[in-house]
N, C-alpha and C. Protein backbone atom coordinates (compact mmCIF):
# COMPACT_ATOMS: atom_id res chain seq x y z
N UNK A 1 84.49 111.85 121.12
CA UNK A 1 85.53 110.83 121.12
C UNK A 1 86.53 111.11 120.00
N UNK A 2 87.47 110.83 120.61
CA UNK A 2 88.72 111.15 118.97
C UNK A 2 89.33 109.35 118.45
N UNK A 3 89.67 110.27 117.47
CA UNK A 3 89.56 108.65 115.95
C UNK A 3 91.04 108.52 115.99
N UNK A 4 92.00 107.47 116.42
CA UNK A 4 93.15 107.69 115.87
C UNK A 4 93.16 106.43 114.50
N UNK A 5 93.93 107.03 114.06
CA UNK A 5 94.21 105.91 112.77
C UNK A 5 96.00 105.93 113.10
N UNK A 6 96.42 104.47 113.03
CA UNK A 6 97.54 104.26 112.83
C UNK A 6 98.41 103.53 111.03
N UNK A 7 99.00 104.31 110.78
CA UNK A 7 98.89 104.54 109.20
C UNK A 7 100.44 103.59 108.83
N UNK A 8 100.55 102.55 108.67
CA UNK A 8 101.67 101.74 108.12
C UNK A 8 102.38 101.87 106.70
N UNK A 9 103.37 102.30 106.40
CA UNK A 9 103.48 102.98 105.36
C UNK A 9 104.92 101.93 104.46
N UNK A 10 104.64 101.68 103.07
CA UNK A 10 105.39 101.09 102.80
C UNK A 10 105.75 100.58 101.41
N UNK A 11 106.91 99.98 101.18
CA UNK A 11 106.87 98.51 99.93
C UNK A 11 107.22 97.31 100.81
N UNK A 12 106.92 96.16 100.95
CA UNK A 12 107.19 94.85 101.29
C UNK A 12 108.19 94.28 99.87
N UNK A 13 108.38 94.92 98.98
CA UNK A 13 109.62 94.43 98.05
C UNK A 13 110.88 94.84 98.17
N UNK A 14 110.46 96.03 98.85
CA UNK A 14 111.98 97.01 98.71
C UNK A 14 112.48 96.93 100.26
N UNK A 15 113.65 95.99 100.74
CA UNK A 15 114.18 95.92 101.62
C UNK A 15 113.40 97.00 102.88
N UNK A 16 114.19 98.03 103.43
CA UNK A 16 114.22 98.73 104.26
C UNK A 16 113.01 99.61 104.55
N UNK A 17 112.37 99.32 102.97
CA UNK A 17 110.96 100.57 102.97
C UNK A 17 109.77 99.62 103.24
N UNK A 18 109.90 98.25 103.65
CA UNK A 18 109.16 97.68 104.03
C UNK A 18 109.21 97.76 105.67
N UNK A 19 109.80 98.18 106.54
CA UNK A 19 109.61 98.48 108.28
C UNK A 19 108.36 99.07 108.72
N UNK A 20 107.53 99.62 108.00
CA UNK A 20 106.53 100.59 108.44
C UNK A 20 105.52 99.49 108.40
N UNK A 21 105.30 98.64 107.45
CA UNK A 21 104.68 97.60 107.31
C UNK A 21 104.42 96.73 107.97
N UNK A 22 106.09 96.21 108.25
CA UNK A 22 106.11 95.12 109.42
C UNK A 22 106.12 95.59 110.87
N UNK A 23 106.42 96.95 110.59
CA UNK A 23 105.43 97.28 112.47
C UNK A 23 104.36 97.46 112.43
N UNK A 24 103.47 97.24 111.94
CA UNK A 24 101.76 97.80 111.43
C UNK A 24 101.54 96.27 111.90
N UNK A 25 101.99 95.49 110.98
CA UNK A 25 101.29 94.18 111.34
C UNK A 25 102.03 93.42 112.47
N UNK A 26 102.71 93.50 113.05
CA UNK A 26 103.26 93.23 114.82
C UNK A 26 101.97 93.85 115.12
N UNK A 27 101.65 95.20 115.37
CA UNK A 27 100.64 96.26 115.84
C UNK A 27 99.24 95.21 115.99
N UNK A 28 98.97 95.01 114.62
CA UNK A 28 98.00 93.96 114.11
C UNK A 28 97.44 92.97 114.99
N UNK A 29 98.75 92.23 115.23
CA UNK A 29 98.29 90.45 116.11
C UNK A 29 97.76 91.12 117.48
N UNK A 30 98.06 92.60 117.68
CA UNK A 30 98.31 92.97 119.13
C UNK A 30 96.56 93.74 119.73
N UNK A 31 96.78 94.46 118.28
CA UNK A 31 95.88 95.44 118.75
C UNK A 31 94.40 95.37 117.51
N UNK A 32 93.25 95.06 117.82
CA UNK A 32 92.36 95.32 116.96
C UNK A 32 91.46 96.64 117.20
N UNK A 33 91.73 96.86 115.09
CA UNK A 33 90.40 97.96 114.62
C UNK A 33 89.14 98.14 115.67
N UNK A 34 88.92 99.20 116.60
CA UNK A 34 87.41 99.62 116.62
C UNK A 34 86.72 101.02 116.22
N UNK A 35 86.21 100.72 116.75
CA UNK A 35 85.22 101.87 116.39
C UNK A 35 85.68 103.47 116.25
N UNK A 36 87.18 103.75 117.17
CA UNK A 36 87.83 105.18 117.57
C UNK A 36 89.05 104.81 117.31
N UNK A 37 89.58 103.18 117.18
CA UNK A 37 91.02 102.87 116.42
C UNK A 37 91.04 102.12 114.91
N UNK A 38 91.86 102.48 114.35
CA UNK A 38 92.48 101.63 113.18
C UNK A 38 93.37 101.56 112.68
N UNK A 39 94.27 100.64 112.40
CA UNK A 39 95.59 100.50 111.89
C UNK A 39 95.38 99.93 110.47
N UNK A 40 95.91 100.78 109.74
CA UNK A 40 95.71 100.29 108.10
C UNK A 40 96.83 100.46 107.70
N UNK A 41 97.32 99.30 106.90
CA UNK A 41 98.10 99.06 105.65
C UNK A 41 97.79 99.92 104.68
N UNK A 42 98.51 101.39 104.57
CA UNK A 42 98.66 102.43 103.44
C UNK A 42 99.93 102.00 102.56
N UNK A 43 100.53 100.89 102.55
CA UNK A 43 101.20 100.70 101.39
C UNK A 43 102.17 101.35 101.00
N UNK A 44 101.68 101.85 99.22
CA UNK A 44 101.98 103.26 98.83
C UNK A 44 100.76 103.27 98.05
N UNK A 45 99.84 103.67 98.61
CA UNK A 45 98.73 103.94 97.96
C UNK A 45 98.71 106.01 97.89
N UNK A 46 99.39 106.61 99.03
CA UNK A 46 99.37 108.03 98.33
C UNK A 46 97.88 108.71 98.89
N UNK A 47 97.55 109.32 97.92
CA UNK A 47 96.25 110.10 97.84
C UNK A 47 94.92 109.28 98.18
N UNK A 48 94.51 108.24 97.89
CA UNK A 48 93.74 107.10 97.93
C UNK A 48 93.47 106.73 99.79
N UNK A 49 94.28 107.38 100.45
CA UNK A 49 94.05 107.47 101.92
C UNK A 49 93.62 108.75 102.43
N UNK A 50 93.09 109.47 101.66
CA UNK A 50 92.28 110.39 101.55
C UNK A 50 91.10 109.86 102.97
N UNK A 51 90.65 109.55 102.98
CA UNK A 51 89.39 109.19 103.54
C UNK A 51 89.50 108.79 104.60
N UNK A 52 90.85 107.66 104.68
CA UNK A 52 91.00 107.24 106.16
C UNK A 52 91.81 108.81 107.35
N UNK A 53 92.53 109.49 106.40
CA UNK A 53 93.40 110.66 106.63
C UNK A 53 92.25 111.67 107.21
N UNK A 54 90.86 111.61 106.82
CA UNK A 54 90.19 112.65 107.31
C UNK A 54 89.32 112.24 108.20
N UNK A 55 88.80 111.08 108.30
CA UNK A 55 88.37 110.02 109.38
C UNK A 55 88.93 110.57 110.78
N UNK A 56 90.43 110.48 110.70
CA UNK A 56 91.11 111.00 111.90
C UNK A 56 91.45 112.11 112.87
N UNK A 57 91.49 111.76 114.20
CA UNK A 57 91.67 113.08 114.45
C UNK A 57 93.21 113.26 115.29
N UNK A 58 93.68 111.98 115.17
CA UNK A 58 95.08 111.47 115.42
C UNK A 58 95.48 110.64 114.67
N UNK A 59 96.66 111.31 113.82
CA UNK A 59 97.05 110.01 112.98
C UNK A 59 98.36 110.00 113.26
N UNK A 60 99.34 108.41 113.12
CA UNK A 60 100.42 108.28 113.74
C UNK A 60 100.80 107.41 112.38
N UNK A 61 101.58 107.86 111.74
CA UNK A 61 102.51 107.24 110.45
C UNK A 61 103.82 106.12 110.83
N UNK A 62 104.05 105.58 110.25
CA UNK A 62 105.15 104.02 110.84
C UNK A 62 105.68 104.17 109.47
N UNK A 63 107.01 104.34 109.19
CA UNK A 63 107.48 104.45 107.91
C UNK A 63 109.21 104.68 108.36
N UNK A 64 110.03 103.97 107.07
CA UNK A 64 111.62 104.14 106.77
C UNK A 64 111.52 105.14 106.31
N UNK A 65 112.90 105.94 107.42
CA UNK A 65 113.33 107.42 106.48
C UNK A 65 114.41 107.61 106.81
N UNK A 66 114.66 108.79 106.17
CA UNK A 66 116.31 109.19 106.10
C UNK A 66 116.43 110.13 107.43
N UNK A 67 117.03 110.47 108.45
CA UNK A 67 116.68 111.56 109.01
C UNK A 67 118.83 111.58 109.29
N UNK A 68 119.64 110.89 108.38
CA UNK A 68 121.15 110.95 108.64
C UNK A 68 121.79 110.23 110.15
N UNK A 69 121.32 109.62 109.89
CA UNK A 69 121.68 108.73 111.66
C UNK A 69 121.87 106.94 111.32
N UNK A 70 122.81 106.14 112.29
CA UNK A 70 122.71 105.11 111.87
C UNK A 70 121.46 104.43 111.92
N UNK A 71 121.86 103.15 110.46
CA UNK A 71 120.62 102.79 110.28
C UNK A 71 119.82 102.00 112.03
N UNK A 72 118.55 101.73 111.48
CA UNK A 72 118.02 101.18 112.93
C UNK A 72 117.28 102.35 113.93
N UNK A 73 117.73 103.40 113.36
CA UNK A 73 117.31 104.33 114.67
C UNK A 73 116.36 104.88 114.32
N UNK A 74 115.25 104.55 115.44
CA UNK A 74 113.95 104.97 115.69
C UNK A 74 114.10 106.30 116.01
N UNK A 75 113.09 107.68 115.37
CA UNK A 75 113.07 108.64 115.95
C UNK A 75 111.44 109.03 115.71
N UNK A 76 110.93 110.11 116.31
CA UNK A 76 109.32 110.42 116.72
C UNK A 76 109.92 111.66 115.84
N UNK A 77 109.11 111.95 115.09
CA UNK A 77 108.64 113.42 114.19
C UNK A 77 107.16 114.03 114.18
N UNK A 78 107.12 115.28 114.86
CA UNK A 78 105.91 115.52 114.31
C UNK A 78 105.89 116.73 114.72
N UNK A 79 104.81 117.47 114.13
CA UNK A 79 104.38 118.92 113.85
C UNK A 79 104.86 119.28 112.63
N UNK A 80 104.97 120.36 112.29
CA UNK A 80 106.47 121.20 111.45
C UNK A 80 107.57 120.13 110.76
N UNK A 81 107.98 119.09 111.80
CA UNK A 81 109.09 118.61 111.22
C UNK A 81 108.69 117.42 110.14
N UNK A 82 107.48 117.23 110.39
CA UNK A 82 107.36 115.97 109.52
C UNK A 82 107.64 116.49 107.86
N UNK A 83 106.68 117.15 107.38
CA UNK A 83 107.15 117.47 105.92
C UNK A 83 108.35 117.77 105.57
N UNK A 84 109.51 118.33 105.95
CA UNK A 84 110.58 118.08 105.60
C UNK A 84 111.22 117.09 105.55
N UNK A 85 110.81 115.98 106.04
CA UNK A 85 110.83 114.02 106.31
C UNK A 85 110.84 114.05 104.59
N UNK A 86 109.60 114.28 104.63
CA UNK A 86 108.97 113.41 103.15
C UNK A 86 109.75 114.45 101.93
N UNK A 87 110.23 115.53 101.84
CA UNK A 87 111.20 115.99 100.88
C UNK A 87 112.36 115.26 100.48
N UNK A 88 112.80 114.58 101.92
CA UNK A 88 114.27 113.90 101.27
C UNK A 88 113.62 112.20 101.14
N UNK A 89 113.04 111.89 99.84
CA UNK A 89 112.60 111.09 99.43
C UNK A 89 113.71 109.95 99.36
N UNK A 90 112.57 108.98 100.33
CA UNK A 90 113.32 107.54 100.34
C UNK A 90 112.75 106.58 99.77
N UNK A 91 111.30 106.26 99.28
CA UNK A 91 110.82 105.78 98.37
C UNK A 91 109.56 106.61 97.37
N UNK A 92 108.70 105.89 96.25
CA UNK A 92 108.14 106.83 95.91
C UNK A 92 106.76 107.00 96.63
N UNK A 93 106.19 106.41 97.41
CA UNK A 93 105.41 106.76 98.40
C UNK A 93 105.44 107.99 99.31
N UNK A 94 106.66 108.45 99.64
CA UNK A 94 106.71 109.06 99.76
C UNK A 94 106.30 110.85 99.67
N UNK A 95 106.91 111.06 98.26
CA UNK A 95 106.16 112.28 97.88
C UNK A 95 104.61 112.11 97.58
N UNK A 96 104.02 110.92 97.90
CA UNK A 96 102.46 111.38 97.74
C UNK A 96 101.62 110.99 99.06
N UNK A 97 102.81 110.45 100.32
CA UNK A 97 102.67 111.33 101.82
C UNK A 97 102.44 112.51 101.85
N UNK A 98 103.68 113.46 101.23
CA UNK A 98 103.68 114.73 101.48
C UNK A 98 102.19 115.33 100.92
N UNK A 99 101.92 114.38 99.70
CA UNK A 99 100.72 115.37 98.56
C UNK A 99 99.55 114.93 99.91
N UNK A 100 99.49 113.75 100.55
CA UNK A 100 98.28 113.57 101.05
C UNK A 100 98.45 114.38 102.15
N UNK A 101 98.96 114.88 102.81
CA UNK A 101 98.83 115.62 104.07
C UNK A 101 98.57 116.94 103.98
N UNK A 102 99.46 117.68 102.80
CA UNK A 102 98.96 119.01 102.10
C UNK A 102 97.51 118.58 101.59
N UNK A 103 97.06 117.85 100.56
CA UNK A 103 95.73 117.54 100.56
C UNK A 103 94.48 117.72 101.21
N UNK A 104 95.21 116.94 102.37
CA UNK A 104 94.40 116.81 103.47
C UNK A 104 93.99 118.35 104.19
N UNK A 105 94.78 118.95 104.46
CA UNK A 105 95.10 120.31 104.75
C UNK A 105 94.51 121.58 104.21
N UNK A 106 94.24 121.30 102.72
CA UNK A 106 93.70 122.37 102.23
C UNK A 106 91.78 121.82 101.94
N UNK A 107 92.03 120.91 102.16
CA UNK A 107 90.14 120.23 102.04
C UNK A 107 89.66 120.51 103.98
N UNK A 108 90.54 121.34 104.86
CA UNK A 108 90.05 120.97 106.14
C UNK A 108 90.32 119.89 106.69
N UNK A 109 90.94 118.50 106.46
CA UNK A 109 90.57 117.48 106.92
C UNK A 109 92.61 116.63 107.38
N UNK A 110 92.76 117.69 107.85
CA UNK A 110 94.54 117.02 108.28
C UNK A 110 94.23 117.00 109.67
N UNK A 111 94.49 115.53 110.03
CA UNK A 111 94.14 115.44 111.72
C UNK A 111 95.12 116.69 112.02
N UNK A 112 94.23 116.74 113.69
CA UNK A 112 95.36 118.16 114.19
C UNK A 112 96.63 117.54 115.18
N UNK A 113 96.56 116.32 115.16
CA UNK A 113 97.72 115.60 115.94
C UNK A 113 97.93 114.34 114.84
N UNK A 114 99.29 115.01 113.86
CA UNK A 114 99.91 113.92 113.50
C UNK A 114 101.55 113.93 113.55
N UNK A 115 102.13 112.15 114.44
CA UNK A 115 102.98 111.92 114.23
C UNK A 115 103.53 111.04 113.45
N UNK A 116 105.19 111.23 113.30
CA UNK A 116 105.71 109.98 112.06
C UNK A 116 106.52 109.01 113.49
N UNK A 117 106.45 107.82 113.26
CA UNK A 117 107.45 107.09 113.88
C UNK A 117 108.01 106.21 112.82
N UNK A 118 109.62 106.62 112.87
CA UNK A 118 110.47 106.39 111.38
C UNK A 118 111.45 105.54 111.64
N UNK A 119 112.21 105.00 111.41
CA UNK A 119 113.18 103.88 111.45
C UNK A 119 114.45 104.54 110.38
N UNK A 120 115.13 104.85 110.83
CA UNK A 120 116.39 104.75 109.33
C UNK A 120 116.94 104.04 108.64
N UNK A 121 116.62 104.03 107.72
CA UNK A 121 116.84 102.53 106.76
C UNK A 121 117.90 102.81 106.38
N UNK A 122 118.76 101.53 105.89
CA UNK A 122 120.17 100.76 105.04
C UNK A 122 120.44 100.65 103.99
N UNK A 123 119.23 99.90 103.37
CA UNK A 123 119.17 99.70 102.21
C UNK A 123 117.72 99.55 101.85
N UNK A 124 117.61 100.29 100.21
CA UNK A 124 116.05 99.67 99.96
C UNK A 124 116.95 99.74 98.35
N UNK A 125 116.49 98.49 98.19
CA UNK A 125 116.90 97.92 97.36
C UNK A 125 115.49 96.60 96.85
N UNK A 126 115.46 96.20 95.68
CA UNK A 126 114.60 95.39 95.76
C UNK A 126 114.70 93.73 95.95
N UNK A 127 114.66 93.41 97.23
CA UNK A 127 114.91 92.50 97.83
C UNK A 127 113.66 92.20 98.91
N UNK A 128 113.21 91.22 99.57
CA UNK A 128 111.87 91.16 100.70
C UNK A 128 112.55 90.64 101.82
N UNK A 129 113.54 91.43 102.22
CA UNK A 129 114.34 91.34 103.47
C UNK A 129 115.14 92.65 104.23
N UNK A 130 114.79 92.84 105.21
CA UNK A 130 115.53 93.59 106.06
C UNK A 130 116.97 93.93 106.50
N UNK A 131 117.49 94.95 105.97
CA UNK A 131 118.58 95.04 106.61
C UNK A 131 118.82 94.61 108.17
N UNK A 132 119.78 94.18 108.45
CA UNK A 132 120.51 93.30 109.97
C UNK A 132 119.78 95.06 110.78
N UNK A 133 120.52 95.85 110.25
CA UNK A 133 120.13 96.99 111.46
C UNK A 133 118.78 97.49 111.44
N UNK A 134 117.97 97.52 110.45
CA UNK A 134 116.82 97.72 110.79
C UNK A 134 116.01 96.65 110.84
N UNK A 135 116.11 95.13 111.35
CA UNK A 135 115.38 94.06 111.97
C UNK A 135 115.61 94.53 113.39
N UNK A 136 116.60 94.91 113.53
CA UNK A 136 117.28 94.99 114.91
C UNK A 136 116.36 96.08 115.48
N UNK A 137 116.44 97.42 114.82
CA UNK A 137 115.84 98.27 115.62
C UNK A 137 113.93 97.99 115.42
N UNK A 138 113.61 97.40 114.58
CA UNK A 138 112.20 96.58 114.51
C UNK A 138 111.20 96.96 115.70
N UNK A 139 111.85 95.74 116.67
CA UNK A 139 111.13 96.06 117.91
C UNK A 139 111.10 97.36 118.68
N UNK A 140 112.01 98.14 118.37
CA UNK A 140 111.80 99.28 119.38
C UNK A 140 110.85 100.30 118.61
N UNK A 141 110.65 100.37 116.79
CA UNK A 141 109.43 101.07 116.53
C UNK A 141 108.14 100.65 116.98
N UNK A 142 108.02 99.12 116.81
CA UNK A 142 106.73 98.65 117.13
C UNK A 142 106.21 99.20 118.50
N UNK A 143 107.45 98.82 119.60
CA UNK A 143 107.21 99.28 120.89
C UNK A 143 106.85 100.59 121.30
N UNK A 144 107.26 101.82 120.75
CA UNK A 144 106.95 102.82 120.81
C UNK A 144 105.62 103.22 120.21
N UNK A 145 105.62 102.57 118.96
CA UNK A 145 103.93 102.25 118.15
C UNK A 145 103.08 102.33 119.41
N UNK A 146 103.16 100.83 119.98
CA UNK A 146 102.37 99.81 120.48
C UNK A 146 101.96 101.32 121.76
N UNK A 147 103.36 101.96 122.36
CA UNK A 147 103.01 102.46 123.80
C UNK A 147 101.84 104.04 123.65
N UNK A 148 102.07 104.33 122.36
CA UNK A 148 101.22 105.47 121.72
C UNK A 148 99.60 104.91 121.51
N UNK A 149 99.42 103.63 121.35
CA UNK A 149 97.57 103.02 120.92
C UNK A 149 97.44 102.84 122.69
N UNK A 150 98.54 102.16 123.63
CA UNK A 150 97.89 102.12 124.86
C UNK A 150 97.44 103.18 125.43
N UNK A 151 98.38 103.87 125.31
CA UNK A 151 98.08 105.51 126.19
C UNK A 151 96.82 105.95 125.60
N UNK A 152 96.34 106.03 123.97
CA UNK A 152 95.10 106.52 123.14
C UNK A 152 94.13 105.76 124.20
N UNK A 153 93.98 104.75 123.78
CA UNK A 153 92.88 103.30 124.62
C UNK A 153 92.76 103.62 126.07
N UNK A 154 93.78 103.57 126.86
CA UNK A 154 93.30 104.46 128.36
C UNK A 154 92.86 105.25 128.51
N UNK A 155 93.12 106.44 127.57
CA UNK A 155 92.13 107.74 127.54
C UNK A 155 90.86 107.42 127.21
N UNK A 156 90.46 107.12 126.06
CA UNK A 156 89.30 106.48 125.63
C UNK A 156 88.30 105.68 126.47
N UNK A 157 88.89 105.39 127.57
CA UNK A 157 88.39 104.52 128.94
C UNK A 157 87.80 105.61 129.70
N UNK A 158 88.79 106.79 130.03
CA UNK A 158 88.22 108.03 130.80
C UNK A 158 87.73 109.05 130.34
N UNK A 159 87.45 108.81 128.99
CA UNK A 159 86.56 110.09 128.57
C UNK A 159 85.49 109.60 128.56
């Protein structure tokens, strides 16, 4: 059976770098932890997700980033492209994404399917509110979140 962990990534102080958060917990009311799923609040805890990071054998990251596009816009990263994500640092959680995945990587233990689903943030500033454009695009990370644990969970039915 494969483990996905869904990894919410964030500050809840800092405007825009709080989205990863608040799609984790939408995710939350929706979908509960078992035994082959989990959605955890990684914060910016960094390295310290060590454990849940190797637990996995699919991990799917929810996090504000820069990728140069208006704010609000949801885009899917993964393989190759993700670490160049976490170079153009948008908060400081960030660079100890990057340390945990290299981490992860050289101990053996980097799931072999991980994606980022990112939001482009406005502003992060320290404020506990959302920019207008990334409330807006809100629902369409969650939704894309949400359509990645159904598809996992149906499989999980037929294996």
């Amino acid at each position: 059976m494969t483990n996905f962990l869904v990894l919410g990534l964030g500050n809840l102080l800092m405007n825009d770098d709080a989205a990863g958060l608040r799609a984790l917990y939408a995710l939350q009311e929706r979908f509960a932890d078992g035994e082959h799923l989990q959605l955890v609040d990684g914060g910016t805890l960094g390295l310290d997700l060590l454990g849940h990071v190797a637990w996995a054998d699919k991990l799917l990251l929810l996090d504000a980033i820069n990728i140069n596009q208006p704010p609000g816009t949801v885009a899917l990263i993964d393989g190759d492209d993700i670490n160049p994500i976490f170079t153009q640092r948008v908060s400081p959680h960030q660079v100890n994404l990057k340390d945990l995945l290299e981490a992860a990587e050289l101990i053996g233990d980097r799931p072999p399917d991980v994606e980022l689903l990112g939001i482009q943030f406005d502003n992060i500033n320290m404020e506990m509110t959302l920019s207008p454009a990334v409330e807006k695009g809100l629902p369409k990370l969650i939704a894309a979140a949400a359509e990645r644990i159904e598809k996992f969970l149906a499989q999980q039915g037929t294996d």
